[in-house]
Protein backbone atom coordinates (compact mmCIF):
# COMPACT_ATOMS: atom_id res chain seq x y z
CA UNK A 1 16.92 -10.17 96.19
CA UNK A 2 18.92 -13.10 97.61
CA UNK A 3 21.31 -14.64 95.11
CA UNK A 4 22.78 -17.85 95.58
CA UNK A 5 25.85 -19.68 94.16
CA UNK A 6 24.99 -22.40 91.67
CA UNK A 7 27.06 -24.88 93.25
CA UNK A 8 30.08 -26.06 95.52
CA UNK A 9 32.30 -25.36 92.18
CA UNK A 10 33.14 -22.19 90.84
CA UNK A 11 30.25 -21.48 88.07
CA UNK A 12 29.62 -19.55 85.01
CA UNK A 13 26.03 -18.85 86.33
CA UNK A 14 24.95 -14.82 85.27
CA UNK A 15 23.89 -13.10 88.56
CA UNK A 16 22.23 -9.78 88.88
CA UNK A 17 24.72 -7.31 89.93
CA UNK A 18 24.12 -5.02 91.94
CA UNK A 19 25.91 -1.55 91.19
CA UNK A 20 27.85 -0.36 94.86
CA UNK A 21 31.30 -0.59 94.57
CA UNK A 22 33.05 -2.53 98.16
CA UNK A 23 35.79 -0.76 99.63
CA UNK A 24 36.45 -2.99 102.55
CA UNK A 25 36.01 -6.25 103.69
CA UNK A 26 34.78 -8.53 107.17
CA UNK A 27 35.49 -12.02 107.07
CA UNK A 28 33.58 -14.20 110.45
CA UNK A 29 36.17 -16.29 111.28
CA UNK A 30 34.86 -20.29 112.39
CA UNK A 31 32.81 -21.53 109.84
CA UNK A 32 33.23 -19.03 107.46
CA UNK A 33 37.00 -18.37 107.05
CA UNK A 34 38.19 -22.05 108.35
CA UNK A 35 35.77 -24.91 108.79
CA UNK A 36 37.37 -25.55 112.58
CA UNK A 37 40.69 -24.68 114.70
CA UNK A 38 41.18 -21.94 112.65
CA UNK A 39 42.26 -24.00 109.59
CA UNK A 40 42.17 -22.47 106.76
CA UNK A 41 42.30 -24.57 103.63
CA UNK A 42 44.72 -23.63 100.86
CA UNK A 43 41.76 -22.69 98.56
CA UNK A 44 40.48 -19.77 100.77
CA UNK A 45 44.16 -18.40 101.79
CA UNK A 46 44.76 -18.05 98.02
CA UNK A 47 41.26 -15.97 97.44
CA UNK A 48 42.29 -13.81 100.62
CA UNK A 49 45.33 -13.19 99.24
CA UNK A 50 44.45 -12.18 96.08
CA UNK A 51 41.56 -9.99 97.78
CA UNK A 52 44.09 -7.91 100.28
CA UNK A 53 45.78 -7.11 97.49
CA UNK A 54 42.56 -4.68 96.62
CA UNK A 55 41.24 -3.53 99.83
CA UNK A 56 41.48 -3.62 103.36
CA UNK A 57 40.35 -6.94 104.89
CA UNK A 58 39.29 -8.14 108.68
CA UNK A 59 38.51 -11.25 110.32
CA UNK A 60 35.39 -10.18 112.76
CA UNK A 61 34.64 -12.88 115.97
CA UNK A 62 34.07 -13.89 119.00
CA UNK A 63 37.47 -15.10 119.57
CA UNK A 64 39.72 -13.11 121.51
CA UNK A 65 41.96 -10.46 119.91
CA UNK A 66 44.91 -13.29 121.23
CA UNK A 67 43.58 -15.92 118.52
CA UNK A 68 42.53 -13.41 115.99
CA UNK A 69 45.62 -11.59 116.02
CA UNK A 70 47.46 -14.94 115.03
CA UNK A 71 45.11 -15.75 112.46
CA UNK A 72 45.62 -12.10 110.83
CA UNK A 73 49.12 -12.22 111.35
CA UNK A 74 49.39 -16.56 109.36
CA UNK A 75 47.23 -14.54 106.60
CA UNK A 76 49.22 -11.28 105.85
CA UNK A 77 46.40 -8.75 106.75
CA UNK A 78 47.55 -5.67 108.45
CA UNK A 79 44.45 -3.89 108.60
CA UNK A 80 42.60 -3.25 111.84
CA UNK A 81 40.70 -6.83 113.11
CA UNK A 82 38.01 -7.15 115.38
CA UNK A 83 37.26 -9.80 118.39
CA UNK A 84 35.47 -10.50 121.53
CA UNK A 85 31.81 -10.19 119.30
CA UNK A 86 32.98 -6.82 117.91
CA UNK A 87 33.77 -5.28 121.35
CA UNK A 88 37.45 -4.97 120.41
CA UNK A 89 38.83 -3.21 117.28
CA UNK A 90 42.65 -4.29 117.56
CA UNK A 91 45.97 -2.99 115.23
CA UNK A 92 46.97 -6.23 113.33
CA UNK A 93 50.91 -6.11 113.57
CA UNK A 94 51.19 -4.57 117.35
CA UNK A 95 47.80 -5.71 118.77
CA UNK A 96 47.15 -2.20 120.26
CA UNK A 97 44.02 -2.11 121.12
CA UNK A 98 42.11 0.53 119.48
CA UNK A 99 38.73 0.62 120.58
CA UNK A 100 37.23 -1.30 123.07
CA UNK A 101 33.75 -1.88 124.77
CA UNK A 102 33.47 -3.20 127.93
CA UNK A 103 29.93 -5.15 129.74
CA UNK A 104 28.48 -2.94 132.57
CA UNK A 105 30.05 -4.26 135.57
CA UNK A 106 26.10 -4.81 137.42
CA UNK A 107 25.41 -6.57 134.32
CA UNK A 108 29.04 -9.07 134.25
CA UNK A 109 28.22 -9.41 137.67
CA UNK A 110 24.70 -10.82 137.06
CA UNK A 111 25.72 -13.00 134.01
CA UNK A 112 28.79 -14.48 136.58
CA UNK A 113 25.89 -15.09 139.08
CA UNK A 114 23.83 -16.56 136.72
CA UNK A 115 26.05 -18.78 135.46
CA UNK A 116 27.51 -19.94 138.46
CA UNK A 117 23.92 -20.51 139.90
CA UNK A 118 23.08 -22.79 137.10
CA UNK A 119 26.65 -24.45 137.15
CA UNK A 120 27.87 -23.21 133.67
CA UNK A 121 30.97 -23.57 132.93
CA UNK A 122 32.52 -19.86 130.83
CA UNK A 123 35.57 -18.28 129.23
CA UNK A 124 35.62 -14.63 129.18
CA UNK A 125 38.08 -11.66 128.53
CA UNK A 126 39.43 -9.33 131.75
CA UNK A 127 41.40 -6.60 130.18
CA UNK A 128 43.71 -8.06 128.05
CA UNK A 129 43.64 -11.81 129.99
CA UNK A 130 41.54 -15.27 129.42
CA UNK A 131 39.53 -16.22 132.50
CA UNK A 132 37.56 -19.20 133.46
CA UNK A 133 36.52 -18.09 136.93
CA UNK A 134 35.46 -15.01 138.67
CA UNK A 135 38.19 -15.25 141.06
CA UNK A 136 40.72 -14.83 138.13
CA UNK A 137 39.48 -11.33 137.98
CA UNK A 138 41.29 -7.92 138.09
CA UNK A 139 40.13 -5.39 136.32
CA UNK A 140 36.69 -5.71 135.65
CA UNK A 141 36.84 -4.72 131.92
CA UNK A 142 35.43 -7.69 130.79
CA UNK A 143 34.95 -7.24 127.35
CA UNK A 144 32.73 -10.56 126.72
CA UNK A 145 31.57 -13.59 128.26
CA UNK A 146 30.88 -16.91 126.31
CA UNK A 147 28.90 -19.36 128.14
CA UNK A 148 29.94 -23.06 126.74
CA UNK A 149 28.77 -26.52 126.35
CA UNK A 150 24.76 -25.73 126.55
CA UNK A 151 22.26 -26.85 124.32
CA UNK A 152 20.22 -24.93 122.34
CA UNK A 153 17.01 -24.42 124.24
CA UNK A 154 19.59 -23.77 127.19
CA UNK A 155 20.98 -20.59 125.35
CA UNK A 156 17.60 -19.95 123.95
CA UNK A 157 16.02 -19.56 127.36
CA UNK A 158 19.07 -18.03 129.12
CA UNK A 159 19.08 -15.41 126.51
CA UNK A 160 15.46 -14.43 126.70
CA UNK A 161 15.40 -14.44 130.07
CA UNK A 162 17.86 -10.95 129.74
CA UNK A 163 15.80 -9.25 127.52
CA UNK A 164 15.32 -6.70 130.08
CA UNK A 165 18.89 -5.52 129.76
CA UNK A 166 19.14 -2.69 127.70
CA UNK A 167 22.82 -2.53 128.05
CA UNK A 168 23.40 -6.17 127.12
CA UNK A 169 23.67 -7.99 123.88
CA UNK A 170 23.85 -11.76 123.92
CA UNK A 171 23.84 -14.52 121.53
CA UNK A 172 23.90 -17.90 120.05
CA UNK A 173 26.76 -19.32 118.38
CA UNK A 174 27.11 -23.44 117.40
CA UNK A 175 30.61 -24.50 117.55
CA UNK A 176 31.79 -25.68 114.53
CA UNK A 177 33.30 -28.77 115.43
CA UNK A 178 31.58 -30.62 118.45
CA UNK A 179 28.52 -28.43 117.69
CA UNK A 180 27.95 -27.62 121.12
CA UNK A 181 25.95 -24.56 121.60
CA UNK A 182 27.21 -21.21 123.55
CA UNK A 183 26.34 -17.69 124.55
CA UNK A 184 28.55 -14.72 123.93
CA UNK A 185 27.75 -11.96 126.13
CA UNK A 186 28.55 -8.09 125.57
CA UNK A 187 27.73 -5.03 126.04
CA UNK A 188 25.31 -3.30 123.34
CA UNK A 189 27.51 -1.38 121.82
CA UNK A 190 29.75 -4.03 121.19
CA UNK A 191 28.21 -6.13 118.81
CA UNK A 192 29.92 -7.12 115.08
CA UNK A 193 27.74 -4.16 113.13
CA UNK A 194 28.94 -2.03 115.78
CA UNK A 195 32.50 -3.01 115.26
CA UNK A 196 31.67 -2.63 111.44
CA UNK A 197 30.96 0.88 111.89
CA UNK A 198 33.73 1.85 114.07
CA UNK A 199 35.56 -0.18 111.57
CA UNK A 200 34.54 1.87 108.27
CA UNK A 201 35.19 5.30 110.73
CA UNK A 202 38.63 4.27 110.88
CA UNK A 203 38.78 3.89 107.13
CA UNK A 204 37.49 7.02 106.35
CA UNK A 205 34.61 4.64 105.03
CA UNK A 206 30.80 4.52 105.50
CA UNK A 207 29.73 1.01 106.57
CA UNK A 208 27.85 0.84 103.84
CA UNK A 209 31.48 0.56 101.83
CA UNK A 210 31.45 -2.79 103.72
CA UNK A 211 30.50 -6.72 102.64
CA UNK A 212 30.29 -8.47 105.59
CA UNK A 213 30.20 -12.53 105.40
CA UNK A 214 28.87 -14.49 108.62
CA UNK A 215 27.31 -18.50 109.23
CA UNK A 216 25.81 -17.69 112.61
CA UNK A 217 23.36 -15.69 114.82
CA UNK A 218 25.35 -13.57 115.74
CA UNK A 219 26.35 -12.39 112.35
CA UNK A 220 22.59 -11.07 111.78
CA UNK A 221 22.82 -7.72 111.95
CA UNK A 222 26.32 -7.25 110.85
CA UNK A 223 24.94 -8.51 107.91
CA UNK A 224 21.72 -6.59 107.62
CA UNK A 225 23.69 -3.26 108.61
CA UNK A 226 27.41 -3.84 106.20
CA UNK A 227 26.28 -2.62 102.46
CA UNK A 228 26.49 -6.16 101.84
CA UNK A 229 25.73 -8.99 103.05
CA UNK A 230 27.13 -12.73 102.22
CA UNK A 231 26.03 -15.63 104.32
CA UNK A 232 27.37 -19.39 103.69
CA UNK A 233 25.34 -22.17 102.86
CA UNK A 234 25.76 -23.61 106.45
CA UNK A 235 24.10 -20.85 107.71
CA UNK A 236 20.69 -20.99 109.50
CA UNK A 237 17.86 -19.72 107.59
CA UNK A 238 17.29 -16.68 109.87
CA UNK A 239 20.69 -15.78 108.36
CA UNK A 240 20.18 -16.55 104.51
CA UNK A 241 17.38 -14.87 104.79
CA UNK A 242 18.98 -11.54 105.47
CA UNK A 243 21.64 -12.23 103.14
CA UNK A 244 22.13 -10.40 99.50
CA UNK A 245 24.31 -13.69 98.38
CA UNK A 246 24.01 -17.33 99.52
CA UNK A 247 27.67 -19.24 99.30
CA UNK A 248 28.41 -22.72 98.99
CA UNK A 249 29.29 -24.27 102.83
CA UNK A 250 32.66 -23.51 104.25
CA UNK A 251 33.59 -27.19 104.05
CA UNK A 252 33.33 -26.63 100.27
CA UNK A 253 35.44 -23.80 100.81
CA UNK A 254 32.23 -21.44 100.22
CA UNK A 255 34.08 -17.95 100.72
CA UNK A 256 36.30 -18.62 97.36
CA UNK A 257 33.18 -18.64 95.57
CA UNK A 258 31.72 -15.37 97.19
CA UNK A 259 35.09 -13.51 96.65
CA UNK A 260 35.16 -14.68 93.20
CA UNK A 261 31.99 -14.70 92.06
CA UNK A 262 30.44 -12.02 94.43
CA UNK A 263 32.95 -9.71 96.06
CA UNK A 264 35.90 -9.34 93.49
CA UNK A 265 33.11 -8.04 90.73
CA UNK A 266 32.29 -5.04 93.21
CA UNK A 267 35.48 -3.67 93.55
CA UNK A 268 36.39 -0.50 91.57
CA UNK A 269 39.36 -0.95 89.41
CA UNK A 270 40.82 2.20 90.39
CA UNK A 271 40.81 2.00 94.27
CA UNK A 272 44.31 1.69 95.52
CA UNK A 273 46.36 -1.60 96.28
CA UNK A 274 46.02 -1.10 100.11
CA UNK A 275 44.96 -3.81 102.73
CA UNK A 276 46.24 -0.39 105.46
């Protein structure tokens, strides 16, 4: 059952609960947490606030654990985050990284060719450094690669022309604010429900313990996988679809109403004040 939220306003609408308690929480970051730039509007900060105060909380992205770490830092939450797609799991106060996936270096190698055969411009994640060419490389443990300013059939095509790679997850994501379309590449095992679960292991938690909340493609099976799932109103259909809660959009700062009217019901009364 998919149950939606009446309205952009907080309501008094009666929704059927559903009975498993949430013990932690993953929060996408663009167009879920902050409609752009990482911008979070007064509104949401207050409802995160209120919510670390009960259990743990992470952002989950594809931005890099340099802009996530920030983010998690502005908003007070100290328990482990997770960026790069879900191929890094990151400590929020010292940004030690703990747990990280890297792409198979045959298959960064063919993405880099790829892309540079078809003139695509990237960003992409070496170890702990930004890169925008292969020549900035030094390690080789690229953790993801986002292909930018493509249109959708572009990333469409590009995508299912690696289906072939067993070892390689890639995906679709819209930018929020010119609404260009990109590809994050990683490696299988590094995808946001894999993070989830490496996530709840760290907690001592199963991931069904977990809500997750997500607007994009890439947020699909993080949702489908997390005990619950909450996608915003934004979100394509493929995603609503798979979702146990539909929120208003993030530009009418959606994510109050799912911690309000969704999440904050869920949560045991006795489970200690600890966001880790």
């Amino acid at each position: 059952m998919i149950i939606r939220a009446c309205d952009s306003q907080l309501s008094s609408c009666t929704f059927v609960r559903m009975n498993n308690p949430i013990k932690a929480v993953l929060f996408d970051c663009d167009g879920t947490l902050a409609p752009v730039h990482m911008l979070v509007t007064p509104a949401v900060r207050a409802s995160v606030k209120k919510l670390s105060g009960l259990v743990p909380l992470a952002i989950i992205s594809s931005r890099d654990f340099h802009d996530i770490s920030w983010l998690a830092k502005d908003l007070g939450l100290t328990a482990p985050q997770i960026s790069e797609g879900g191929a890094r799991l990151f400590d929020a106060q010292s940004t030690k990284c703990l747990a990280l996936q890297c792409l198979e270096t045959s298959d960064a190698e063919y993405i880099f060719e790829l892309l540079e055969n078809k003139r695509l411009e990237f960003i992409a994640i070496d170890g702990d450094k930004r890169i925008s060419s292969v020549k900035q490389i030094v390690n080789w443990k690229i953790s993801r690669i986002t292909a930018t300013s493509l249109t959708e059939k572009q990333a469409s095509e590009i995508i299912c022309s690696m289906n072939y790679r067993k070892s390689l997850h890639a995906a679709k994501v819209q930018r929020t604010d010119n609404k260009e379309w990109m590809i994050d590449f990683t490696h299988s095992l590094g995808t946001k429900l894999a993070a989830a679960c490496k996530f709840a292991d760290l907690l001592n938690l199963s991931v069904k313990d977990l809500v997750s909340v997500g607007d994009g493609y890439n947020d699909i099976s993080m949702l489908k996988g997390c005990g619950y799932g909450i996608a915003m109103g934004q979100s394509p259909k493929e995603l609503q679809d798979v979702a146990d809660y539909v929120a208003p959009s993030v530009e009418n700062d959606g994510l109050v109403v799912a911690i309000e009217e969704f999440i904050l019901p869920k949560i045991p009364n006795k489970l200690p004040s600890n966001n880790i």
